[in-house]
Protein backbone atom coordinates (compact mmCIF):
# COMPACT_ATOMS: atom_id res chain seq x y z
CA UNK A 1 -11.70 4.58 13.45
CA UNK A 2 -10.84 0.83 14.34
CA UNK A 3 -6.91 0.47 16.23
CA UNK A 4 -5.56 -1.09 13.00
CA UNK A 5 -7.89 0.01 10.22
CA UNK A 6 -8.60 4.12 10.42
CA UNK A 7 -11.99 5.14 8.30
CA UNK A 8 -11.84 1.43 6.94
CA UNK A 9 -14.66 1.21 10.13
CA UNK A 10 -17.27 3.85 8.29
CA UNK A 11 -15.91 3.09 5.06
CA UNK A 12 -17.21 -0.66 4.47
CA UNK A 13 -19.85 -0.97 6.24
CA UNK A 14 -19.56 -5.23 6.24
CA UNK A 15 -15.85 -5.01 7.74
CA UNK A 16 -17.46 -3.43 10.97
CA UNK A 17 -19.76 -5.96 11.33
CA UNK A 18 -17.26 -8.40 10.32
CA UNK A 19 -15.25 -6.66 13.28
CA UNK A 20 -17.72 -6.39 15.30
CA UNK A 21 -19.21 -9.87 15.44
CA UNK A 22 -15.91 -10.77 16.90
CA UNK A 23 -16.54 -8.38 19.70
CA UNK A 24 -20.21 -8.93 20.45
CA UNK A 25 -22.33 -11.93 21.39
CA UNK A 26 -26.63 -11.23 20.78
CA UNK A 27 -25.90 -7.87 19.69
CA UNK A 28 -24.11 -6.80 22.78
CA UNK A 29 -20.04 -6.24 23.85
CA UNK A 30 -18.79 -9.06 25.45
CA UNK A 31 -18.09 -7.53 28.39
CA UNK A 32 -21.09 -6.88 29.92
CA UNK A 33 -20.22 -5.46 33.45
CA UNK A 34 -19.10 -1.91 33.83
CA UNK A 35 -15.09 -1.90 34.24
CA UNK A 36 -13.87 0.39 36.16
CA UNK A 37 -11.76 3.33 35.26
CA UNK A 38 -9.05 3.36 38.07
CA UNK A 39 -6.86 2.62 35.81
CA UNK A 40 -7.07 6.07 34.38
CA UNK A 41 -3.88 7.87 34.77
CA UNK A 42 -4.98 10.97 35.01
CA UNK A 43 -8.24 12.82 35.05
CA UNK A 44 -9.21 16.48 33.68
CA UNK A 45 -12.14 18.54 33.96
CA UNK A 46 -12.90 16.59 37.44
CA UNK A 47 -11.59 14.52 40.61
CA UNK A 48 -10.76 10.88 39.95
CA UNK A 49 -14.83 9.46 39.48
CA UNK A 50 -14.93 6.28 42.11
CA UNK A 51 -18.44 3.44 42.29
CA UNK A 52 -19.42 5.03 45.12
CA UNK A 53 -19.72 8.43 42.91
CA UNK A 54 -21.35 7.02 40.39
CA UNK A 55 -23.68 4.64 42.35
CA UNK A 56 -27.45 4.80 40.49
CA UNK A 57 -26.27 6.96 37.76
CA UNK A 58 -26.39 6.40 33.89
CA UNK A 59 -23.06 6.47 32.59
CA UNK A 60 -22.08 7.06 29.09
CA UNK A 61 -18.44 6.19 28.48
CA UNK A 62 -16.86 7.24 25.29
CA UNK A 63 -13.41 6.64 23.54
CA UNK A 64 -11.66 9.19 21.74
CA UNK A 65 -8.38 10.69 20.72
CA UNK A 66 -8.48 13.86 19.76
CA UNK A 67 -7.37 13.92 16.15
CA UNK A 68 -9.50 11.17 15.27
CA UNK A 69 -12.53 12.79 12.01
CA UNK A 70 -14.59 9.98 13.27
CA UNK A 71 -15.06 10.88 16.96
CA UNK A 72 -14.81 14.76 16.07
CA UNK A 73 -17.71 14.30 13.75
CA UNK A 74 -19.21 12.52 17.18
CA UNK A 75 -18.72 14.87 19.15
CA UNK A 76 -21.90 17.15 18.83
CA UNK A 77 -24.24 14.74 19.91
CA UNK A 78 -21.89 13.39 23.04
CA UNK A 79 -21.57 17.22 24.03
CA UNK A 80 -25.24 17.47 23.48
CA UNK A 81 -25.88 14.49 25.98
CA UNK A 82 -23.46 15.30 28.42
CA UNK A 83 -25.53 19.14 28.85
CA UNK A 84 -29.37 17.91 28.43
CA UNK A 85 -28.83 15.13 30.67
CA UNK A 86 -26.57 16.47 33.76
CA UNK A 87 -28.71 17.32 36.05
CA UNK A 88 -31.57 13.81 35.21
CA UNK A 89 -29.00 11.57 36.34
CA UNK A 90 -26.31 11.17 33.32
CA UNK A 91 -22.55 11.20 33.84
CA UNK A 92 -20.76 11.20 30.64
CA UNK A 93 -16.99 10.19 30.99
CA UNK A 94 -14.54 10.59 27.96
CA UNK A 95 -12.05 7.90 28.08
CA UNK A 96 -8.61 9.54 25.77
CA UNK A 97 -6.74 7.10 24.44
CA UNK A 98 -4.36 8.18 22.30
CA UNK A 99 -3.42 7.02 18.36
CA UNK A 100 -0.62 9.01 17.69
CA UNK A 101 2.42 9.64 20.27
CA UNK A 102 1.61 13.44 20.29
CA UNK A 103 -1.84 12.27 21.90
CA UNK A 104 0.00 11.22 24.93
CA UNK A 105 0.94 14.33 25.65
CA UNK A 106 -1.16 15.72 28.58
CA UNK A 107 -0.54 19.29 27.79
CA UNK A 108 -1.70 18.56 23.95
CA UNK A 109 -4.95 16.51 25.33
CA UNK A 110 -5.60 19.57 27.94
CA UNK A 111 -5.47 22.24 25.05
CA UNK A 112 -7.39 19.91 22.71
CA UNK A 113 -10.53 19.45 24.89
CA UNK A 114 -10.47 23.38 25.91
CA UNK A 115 -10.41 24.18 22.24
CA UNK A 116 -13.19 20.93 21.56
CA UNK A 117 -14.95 22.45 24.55
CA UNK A 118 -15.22 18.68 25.94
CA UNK A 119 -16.11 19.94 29.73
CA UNK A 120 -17.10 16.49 31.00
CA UNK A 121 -14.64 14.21 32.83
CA UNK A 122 -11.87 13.10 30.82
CA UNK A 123 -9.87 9.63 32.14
CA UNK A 124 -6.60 9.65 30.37
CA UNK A 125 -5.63 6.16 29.31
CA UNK A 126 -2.29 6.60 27.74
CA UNK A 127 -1.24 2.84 28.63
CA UNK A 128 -5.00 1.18 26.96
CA UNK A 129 -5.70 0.11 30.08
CA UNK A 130 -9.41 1.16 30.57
CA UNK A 131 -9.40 0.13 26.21
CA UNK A 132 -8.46 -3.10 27.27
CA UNK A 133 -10.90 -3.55 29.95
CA UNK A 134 -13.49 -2.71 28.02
CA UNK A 135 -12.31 -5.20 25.30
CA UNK A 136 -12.28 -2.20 22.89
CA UNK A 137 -10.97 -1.70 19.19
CA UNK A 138 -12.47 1.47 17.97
CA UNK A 139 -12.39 5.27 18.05
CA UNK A 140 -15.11 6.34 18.84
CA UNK A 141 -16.73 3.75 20.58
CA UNK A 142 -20.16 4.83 23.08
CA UNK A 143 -21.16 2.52 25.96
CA UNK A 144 -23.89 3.48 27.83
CA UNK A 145 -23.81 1.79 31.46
CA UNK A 146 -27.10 1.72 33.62
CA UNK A 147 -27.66 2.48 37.40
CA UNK A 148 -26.90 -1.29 38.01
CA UNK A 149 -23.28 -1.05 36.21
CA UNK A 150 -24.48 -3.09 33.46
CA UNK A 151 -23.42 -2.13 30.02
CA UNK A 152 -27.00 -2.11 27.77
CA UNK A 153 -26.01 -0.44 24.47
CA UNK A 154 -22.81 -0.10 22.56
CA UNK A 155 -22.01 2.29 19.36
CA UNK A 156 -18.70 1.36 17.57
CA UNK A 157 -17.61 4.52 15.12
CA UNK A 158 -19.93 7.22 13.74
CA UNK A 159 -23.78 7.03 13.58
CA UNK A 160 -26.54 5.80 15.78
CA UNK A 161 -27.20 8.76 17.58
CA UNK A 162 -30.71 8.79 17.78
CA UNK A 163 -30.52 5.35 18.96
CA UNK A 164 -28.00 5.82 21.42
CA UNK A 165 -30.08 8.72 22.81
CA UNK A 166 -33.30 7.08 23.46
CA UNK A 167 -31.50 4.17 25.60
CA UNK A 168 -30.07 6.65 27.71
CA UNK A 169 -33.70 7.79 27.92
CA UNK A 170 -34.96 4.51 28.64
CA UNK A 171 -32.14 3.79 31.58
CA UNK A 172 -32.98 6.91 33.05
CA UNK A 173 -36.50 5.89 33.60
CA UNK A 174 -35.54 2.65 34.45
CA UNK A 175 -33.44 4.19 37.19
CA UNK A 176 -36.79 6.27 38.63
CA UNK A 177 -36.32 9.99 36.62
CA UNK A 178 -39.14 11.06 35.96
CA UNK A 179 -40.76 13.38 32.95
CA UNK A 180 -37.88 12.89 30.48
CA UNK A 181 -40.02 12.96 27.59
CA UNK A 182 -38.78 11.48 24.29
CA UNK A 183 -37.26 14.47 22.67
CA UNK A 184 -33.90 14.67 21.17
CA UNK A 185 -31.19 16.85 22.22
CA UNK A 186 -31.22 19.96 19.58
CA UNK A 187 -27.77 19.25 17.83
CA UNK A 188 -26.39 21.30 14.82
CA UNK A 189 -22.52 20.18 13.83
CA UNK A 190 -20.52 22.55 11.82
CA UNK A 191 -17.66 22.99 10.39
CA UNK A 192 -15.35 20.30 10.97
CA UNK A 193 -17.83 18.91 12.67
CA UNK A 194 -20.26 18.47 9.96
CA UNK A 195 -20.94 15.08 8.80
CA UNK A 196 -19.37 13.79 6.34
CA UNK A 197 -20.34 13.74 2.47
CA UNK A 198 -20.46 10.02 2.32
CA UNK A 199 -22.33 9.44 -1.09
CA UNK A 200 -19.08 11.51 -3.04
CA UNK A 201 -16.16 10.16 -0.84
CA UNK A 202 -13.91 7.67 -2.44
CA UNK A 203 -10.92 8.51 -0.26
CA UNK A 204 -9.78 6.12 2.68
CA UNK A 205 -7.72 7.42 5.57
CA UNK A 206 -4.20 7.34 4.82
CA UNK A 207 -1.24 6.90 7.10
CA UNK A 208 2.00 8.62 6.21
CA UNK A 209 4.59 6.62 8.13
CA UNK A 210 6.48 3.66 6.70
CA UNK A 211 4.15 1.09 8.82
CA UNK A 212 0.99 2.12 7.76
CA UNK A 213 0.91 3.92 4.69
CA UNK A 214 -0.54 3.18 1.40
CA UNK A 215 -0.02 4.01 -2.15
CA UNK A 216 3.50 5.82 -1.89
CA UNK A 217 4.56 5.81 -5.20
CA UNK A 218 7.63 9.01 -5.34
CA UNK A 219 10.14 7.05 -7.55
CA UNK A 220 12.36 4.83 -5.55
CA UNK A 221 9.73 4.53 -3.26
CA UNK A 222 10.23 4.91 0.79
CA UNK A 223 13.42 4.81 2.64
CA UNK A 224 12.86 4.12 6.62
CA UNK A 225 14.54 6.50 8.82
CA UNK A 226 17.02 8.24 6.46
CA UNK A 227 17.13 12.04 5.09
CA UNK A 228 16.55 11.67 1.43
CA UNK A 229 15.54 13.86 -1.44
CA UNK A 230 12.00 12.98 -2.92
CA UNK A 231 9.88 13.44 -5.81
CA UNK A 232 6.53 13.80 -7.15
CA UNK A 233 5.79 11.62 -10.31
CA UNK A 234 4.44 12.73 -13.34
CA UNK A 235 1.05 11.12 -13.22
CA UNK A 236 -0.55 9.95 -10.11
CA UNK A 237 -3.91 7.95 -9.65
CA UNK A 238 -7.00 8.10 -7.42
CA UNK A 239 -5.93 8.16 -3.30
CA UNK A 240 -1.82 7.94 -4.39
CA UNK A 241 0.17 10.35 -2.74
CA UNK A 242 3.85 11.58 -3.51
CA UNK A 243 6.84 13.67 -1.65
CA UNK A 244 8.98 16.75 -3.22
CA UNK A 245 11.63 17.71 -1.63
CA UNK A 246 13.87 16.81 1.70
CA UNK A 247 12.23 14.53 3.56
CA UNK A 248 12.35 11.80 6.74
CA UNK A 249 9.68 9.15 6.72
CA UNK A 250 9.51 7.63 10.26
CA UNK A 251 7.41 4.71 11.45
CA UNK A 252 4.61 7.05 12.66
CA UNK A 253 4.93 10.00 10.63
CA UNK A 254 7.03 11.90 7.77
CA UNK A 255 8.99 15.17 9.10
CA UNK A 256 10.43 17.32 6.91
CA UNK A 257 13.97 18.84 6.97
CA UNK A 258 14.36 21.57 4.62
CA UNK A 259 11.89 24.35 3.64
CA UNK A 260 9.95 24.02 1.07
CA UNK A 261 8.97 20.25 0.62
CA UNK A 262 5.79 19.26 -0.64
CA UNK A 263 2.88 16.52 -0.37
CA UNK A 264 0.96 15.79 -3.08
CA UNK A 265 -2.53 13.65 -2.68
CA UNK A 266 -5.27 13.01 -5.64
CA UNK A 267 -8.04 12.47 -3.45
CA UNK A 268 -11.94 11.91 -4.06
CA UNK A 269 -14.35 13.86 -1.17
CA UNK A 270 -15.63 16.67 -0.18
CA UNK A 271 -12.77 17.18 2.77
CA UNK A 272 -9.75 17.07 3.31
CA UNK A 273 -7.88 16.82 6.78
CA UNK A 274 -4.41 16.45 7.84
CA UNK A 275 -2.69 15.42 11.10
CA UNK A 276 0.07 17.15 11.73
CA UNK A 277 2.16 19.61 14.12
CA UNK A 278 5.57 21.45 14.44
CA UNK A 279 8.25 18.86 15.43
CA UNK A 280 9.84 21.33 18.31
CA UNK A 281 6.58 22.71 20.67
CA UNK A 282 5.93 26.18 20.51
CA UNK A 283 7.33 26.69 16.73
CA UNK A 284 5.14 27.09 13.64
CA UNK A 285 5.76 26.32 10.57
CA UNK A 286 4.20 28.56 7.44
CA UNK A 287 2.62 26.48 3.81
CA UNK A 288 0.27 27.12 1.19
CA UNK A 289 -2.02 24.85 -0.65
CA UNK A 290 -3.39 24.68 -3.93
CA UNK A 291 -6.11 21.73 -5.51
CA UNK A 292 -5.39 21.24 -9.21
CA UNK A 293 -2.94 23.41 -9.38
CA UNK A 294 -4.27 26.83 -8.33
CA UNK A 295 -5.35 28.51 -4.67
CA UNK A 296 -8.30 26.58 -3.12
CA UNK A 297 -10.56 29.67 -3.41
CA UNK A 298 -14.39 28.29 -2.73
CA UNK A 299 -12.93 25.20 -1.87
CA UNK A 300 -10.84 25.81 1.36
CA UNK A 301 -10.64 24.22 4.31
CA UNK A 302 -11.19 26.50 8.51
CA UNK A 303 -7.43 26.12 8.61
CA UNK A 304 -6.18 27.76 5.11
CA UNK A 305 -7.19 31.30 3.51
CA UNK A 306 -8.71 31.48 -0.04
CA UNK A 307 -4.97 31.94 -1.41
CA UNK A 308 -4.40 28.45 0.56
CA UNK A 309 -2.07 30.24 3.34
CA UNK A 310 -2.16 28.95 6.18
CA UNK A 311 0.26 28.08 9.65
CA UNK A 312 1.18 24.69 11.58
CA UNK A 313 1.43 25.96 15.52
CA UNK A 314 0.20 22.69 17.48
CA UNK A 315 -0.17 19.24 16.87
CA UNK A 316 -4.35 18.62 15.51
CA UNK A 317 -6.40 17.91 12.70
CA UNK A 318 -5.90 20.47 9.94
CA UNK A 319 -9.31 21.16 7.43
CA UNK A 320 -7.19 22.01 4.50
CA UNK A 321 -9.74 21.59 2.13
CA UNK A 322 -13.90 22.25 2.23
CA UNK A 323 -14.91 22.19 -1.86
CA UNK A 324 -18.66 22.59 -3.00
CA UNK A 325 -20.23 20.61 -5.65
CA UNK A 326 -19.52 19.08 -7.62
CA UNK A 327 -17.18 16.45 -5.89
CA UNK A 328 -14.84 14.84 -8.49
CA UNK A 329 -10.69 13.81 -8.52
CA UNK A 330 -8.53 16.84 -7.57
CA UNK A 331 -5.03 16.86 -7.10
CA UNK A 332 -4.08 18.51 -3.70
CA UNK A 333 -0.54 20.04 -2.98
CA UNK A 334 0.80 21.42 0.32
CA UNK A 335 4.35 23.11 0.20
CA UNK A 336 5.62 24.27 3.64
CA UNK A 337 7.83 27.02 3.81
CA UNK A 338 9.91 26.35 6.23
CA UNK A 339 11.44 23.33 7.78
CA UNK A 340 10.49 21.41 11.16
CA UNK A 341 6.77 19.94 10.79
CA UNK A 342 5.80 16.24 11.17
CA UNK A 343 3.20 14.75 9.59
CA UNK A 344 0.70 11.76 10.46
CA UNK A 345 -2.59 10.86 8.55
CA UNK A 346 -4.73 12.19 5.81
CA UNK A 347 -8.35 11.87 6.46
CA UNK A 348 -11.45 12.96 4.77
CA UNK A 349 -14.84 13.43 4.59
């Protein structure tokens, strides 16, 4: 995901090179010197890392947040690298900085990587700090560093894996390792971390706050900040989404207030994920889902049952929906049973 444009990045593929030819110069980042992470806030899975710690190592630095589909579906191979390549030199440092204001929660970030199983260093960047150093814009964004602290290869959103790989190869050479072959970390992603269906997905990422959101279209459309009553209209078209019931749409986020609101989405793709979490920690909050009208069956998501039940308990990325061929327009519905959960982004794959 770009800062300002979500899966816009892996969506058109001539907006990120439109993007990124602001960024690079000769097919490189701008910034071609490693910056240095002391601006990190705090660190997990490891003591602060310092130059003299890292002196003659390959370093692979990448951004994430940890509800972000694109970096998730990442993930694999980064996890992958960070294993093969720990004892041949490679330090792999995940810089978290956060989307979403639930992402600057330490405690959230903390039970996100345990769950993720992201065991290599983790710099928390809650301020963009270390983003801005870098001169970054995307999640995810890989930069691999050699032993000289020189930044030789970049990789701005999903993809390029194979490429990514054989540089870190190539600087480990460079940097005197010895027999480490050409052969690719073995890497099998599942789940929600399964690539996405690209050739059937026709659905964008879709912010739910006021700010960012597209496509609203309950009758008398959004009101900022304010409890109000909403509705789901008759007829909706591909990748609009509606309200039912008591809502409050925020800046950020919708939250609902009464039990048993709904969200409505016709949507285009294989998955479908949404952000969200109970608004008070350590409360859950109960729904049910249906796609065209009925229980998902076949075609739910890790976080639902075949009857579409299913239970908010922490702020993530929810797989609500997983349908097999074929991929055409569905309706989706989520009703929540009882009051108190907040709601970010739609997302799918």
């Amino acid at each position: 995901m770009t800062q300002t444009t979500g899966l816009r990045l892996a969506f058109v593929a001539v907006l990120v090179l439109a993007i990124g030819a602001a960024l690079q110069a000769g097919g490189k980042p701008q910034r071609t010197e490693f910056p240095w992470l002391a601006a990190a806030k705090e660190w997990l899975n490891s003591p602060p890392l310092t130059p003299a710690g890292l002196r003659g190592k390959v370093v692979v630095v990448d951004f994430w947040t940890f509800t972000c589909i694109n970096w998730i579906r990442s993930l694999p191979y980064v996890r992958a690298w960070a294993e093969k390549y720990k004892d041949r030199g490679v330090v792999v440092i995940g810089v978290h900085t956060p989307e979403f204001r639930v992402e600057k929660d330490l405690d959230n970030v903390r039970r996100a990587a345990k769950a993720m199983k992201v065991e290599f260093p983790i710099a928390i960047d809650n301020d963009y700090e270390i983003w801005r150093a870098f001169d970054n814009n995307y999640w995810p964004a890989l930069y691999v560093i050699d032993a000289k602290g020189k930044i030789r290869h970049h990789q701005f959103g999903e993809g390029g894996y194979e490429k990514s790989e054989k540089v870190i190869q190539q600087l480990l050479r460079e940097a005197g390792s010895s027999g480490i072959g050409d052969q690719l970390a073995a890497v099998d992603p599942r789940g929600v971390e399964a690539q996405a269906d690209w050739a059937d997905l026709k659905s964008p990422e879709n912010y739910l706050g006021y700010e960012r959101t597209e496509n609203f279209v309950s009758p008398g459309g959004a009101v900022a900040d304010e409890a109000r009553v909403y509705a789901v209209p008759a007829r909706t078209r591909l990748n609009d989404w509606a309200l039912s019931g008591d809502w409050t749409m925020k800046k950020d986020a919708i939250v609902l207030n009464k039990a048993n609101g709904r969200i409505a989405y016709r949507f285009h793709g294989r998955d479908l994920h949404l952000i969200m979490g109970p608004l008070v920690r350590g409360a859950s909050v109960r729904f049910r889902v249906l796609i065209d009208g009925q229980p998902p069956a076949a075609a739910h998501g890790l976080d639902v049952d075949e009857q579409g039940n299913g239970t908010v308990a922490e702020p993530r990325l929810h797989q609500l929906i997983r349908q097999p061929k074929p991929i055409a327009d569905r309706q989706f519905e989520i009703e929540f049973l009882d009051p108190g959960v907040e709601a970010f982004s739609f997302t799918f794959g």
